[in-house]
N, C-alpha and C. Protein backbone atom coordinates (compact mmCIF):
# COMPACT_ATOMS: atom_id res chain seq x y z
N UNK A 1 0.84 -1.19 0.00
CA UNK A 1 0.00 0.00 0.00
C UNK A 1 0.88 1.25 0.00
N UNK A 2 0.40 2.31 -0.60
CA UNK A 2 1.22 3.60 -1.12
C UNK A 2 1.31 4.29 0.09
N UNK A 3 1.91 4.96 0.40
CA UNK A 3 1.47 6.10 2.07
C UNK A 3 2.17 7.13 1.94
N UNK A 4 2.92 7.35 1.21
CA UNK A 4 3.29 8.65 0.60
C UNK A 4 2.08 9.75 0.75
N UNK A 5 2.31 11.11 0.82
CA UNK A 5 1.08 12.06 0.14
C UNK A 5 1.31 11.69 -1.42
N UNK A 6 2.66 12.01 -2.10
CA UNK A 6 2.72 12.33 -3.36
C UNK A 6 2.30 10.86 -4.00
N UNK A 7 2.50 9.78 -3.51
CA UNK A 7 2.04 8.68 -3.19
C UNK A 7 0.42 8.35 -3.99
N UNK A 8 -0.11 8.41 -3.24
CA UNK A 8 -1.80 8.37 -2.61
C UNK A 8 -2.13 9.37 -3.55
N UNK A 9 -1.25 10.32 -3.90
CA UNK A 9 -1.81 11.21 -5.01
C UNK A 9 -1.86 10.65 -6.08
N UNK A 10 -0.71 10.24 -6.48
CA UNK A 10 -0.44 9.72 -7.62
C UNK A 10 -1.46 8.27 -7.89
N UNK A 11 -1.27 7.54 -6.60
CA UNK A 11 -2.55 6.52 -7.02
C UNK A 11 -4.14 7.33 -7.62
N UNK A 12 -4.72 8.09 -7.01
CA UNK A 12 -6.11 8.85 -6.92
C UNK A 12 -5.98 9.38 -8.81
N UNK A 13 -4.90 10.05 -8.84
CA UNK A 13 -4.84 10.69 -10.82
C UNK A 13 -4.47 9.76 -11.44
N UNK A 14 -4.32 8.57 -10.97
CA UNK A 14 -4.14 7.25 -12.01
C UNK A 14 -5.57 6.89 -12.52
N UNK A 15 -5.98 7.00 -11.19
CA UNK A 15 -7.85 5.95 -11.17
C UNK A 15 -8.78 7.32 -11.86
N UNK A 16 -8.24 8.45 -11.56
CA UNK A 16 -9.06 9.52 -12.07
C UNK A 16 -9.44 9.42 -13.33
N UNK A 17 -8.32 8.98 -14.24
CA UNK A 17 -7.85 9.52 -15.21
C UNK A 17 -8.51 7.84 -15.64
N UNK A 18 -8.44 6.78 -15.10
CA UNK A 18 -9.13 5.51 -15.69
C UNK A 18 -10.60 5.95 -15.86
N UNK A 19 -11.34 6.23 -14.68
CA UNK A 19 -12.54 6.56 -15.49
C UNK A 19 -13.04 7.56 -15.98
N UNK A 20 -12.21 8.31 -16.17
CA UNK A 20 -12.60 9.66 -17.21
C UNK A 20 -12.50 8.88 -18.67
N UNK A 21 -11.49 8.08 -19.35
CA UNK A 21 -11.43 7.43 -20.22
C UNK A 21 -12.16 6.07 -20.41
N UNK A 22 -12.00 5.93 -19.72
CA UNK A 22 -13.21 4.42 -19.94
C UNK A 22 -14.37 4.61 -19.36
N UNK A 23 -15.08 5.73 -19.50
CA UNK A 23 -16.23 6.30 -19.10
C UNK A 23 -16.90 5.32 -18.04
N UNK A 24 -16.42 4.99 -17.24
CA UNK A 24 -16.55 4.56 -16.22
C UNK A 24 -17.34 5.13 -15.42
N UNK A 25 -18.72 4.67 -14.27
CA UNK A 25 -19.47 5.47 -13.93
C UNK A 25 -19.59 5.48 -12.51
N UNK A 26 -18.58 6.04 -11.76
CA UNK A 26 -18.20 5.36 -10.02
C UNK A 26 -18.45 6.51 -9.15
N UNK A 27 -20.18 7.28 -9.33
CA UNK A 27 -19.50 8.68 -8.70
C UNK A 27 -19.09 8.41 -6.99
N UNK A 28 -19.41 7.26 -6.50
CA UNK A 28 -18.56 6.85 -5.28
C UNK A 28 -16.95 7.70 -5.19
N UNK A 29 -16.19 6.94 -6.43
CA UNK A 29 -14.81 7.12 -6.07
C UNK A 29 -14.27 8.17 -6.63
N UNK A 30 -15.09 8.79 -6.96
CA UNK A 30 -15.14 10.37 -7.40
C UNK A 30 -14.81 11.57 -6.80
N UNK A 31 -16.32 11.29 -6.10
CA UNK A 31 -15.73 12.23 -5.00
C UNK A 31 -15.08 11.56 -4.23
N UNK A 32 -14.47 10.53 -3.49
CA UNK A 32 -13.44 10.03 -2.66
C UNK A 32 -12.46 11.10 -3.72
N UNK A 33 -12.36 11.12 -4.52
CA UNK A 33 -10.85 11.36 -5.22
C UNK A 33 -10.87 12.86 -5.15
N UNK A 34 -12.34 13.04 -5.07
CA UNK A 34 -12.49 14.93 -4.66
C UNK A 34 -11.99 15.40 -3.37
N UNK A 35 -12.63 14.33 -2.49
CA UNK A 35 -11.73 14.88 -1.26
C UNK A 35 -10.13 14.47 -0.79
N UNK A 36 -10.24 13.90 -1.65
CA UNK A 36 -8.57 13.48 -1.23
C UNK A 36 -7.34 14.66 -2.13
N UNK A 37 -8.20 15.21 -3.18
CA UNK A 37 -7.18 16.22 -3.99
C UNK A 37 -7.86 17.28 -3.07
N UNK A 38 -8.55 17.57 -2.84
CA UNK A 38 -9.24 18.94 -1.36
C UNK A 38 -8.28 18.77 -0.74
N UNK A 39 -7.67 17.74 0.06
CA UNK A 39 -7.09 17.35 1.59
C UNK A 39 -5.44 17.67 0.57
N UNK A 40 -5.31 17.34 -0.24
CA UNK A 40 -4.16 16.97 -0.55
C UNK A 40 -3.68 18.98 -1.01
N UNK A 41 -5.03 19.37 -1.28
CA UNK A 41 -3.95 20.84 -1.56
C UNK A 41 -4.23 22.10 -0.68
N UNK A 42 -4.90 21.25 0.12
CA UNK A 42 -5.26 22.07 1.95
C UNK A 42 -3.76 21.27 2.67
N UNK A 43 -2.83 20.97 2.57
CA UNK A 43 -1.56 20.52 2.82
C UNK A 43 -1.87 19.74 4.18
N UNK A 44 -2.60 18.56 3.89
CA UNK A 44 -2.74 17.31 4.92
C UNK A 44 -2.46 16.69 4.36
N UNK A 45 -2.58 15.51 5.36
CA UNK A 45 -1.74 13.85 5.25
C UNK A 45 -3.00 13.60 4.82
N UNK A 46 -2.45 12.78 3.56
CA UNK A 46 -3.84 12.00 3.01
C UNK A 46 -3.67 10.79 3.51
N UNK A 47 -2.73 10.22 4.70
CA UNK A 47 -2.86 8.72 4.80
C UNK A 47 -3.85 9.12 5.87
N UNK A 48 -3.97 10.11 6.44
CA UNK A 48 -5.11 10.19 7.30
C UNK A 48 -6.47 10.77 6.90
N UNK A 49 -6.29 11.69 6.07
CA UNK A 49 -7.79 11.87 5.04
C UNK A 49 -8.03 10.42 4.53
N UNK A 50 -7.28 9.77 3.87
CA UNK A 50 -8.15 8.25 3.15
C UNK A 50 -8.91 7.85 4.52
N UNK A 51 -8.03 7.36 5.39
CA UNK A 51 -8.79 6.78 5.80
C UNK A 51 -9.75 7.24 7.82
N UNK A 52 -9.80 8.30 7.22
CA UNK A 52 -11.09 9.07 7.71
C UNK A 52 -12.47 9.17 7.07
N UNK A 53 -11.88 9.18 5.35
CA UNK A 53 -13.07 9.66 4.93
C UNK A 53 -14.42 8.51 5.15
N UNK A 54 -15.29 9.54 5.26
CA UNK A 54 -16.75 9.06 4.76
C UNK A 54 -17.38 10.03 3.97
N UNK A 55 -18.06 9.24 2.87
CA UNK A 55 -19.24 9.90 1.93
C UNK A 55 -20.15 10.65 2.65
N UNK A 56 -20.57 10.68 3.85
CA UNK A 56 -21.40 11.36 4.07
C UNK A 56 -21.24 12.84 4.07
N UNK A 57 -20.07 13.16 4.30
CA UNK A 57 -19.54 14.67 3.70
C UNK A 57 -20.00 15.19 3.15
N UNK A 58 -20.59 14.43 2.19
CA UNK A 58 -21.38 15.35 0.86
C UNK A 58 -22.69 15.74 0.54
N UNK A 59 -23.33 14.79 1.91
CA UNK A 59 -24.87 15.30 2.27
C UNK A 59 -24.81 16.97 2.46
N UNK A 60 -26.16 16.95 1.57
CA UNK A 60 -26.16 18.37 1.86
C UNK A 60 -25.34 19.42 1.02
N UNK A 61 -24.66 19.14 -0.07
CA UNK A 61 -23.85 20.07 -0.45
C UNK A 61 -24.69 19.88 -1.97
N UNK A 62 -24.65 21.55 -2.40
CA UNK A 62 -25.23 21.88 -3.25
C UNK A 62 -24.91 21.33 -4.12
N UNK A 63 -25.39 21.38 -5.67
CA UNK A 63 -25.25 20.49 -6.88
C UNK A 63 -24.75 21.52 -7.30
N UNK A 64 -25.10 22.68 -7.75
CA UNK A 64 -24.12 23.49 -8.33
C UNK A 64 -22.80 23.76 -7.65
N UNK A 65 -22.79 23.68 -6.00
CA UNK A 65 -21.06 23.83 -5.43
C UNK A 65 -20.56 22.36 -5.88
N UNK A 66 -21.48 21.36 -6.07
CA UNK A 66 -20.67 19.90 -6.51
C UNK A 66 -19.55 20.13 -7.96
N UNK A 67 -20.79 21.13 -9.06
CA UNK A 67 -20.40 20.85 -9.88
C UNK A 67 -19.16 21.86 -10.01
N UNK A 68 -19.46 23.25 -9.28
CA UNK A 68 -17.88 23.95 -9.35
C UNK A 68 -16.77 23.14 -8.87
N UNK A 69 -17.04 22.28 -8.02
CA UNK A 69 -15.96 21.68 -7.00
C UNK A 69 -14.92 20.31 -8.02
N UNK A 70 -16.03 19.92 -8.99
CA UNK A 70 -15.71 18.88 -9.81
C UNK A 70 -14.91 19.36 -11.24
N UNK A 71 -15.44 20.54 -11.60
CA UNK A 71 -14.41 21.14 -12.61
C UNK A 71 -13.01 21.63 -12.28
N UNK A 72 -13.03 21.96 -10.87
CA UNK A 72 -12.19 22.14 -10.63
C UNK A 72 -11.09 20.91 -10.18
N UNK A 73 -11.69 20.46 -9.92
CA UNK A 73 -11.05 19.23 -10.06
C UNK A 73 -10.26 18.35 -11.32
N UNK A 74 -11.00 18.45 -12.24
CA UNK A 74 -10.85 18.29 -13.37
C UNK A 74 -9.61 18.75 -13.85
N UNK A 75 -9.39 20.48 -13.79
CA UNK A 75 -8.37 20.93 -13.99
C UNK A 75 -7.19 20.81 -13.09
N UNK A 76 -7.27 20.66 -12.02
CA UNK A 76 -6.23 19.97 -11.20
C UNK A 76 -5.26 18.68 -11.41
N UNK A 77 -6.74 17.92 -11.74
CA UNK A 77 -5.39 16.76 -12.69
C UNK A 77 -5.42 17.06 -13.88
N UNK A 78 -5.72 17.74 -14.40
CA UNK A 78 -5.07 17.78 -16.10
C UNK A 78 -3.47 18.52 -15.59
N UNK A 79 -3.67 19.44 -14.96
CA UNK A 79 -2.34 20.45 -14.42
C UNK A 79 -1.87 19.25 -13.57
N UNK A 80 -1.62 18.73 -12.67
CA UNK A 80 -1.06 17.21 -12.13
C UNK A 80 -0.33 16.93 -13.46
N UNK A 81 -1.23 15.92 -13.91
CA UNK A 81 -0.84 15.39 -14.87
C UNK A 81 0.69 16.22 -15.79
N UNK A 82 0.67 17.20 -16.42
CA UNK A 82 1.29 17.84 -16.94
C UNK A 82 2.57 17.98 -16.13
N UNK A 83 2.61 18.32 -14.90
CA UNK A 83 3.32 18.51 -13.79
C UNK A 83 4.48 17.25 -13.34
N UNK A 84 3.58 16.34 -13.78
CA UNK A 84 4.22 14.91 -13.13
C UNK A 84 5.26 14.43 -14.49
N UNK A 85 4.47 14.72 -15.58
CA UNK A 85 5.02 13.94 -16.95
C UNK A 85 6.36 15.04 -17.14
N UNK A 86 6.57 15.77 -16.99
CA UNK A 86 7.68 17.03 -16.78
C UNK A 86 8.74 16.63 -15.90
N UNK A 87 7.86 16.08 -14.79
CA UNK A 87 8.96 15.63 -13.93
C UNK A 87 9.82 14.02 -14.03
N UNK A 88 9.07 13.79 -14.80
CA UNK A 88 9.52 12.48 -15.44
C UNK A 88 9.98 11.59 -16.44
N UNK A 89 9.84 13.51 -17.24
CA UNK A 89 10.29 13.24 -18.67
C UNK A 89 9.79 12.62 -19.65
N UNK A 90 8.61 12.39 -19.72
CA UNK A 90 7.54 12.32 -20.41
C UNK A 90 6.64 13.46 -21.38
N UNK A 91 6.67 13.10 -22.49
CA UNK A 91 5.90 14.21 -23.19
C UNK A 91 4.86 13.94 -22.96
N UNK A 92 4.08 15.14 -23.34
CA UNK A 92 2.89 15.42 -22.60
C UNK A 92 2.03 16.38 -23.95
């Protein structure tokens, strides 16, 4: 198991990025992956955000703050992404 932050990150924009492409339909691990890039750029330990989280977090939160919260997200790992392949020497 990963326990790194950069770690746990890097697992979360792997799986992100699986079902964005294989249109995969998990909004479960979605937002898990929402709050873990939240936690992760509010500068916490995500070995302790993973496994704190619960879904219920999200009771109650508006559909339009969902959907700002999710684009933004979006662009976070595309910028990740870009970020990481740079650092690894990967074109991008």
């Amino acid at each position: 198991m990963i326990t790194s932050d950069e770690g746990i990150l890097a697992e979360y924009m792997v799986g992100y990025w699986s079902m964005k492409h294989e249109k995969i339909d998990r909004p479960t691990k979605l937002l898990e992956t929402l709050y873990i890039a939240e936690r992760y750029r509010a500068g916490e330990n995500l070995q302790e955000a993973r496994s704190a989280y619960d879904h219920a977090i999200w009771n109650g939160v508006p559909v339009s703050e969902m959907d700002r919260r999710l684009a933004d997200l979006d662009q976070f790992m595309r910028d990740l992404v870009r970020e990481r392949a740079a650092q690894w020497g990967l074109p991008h």
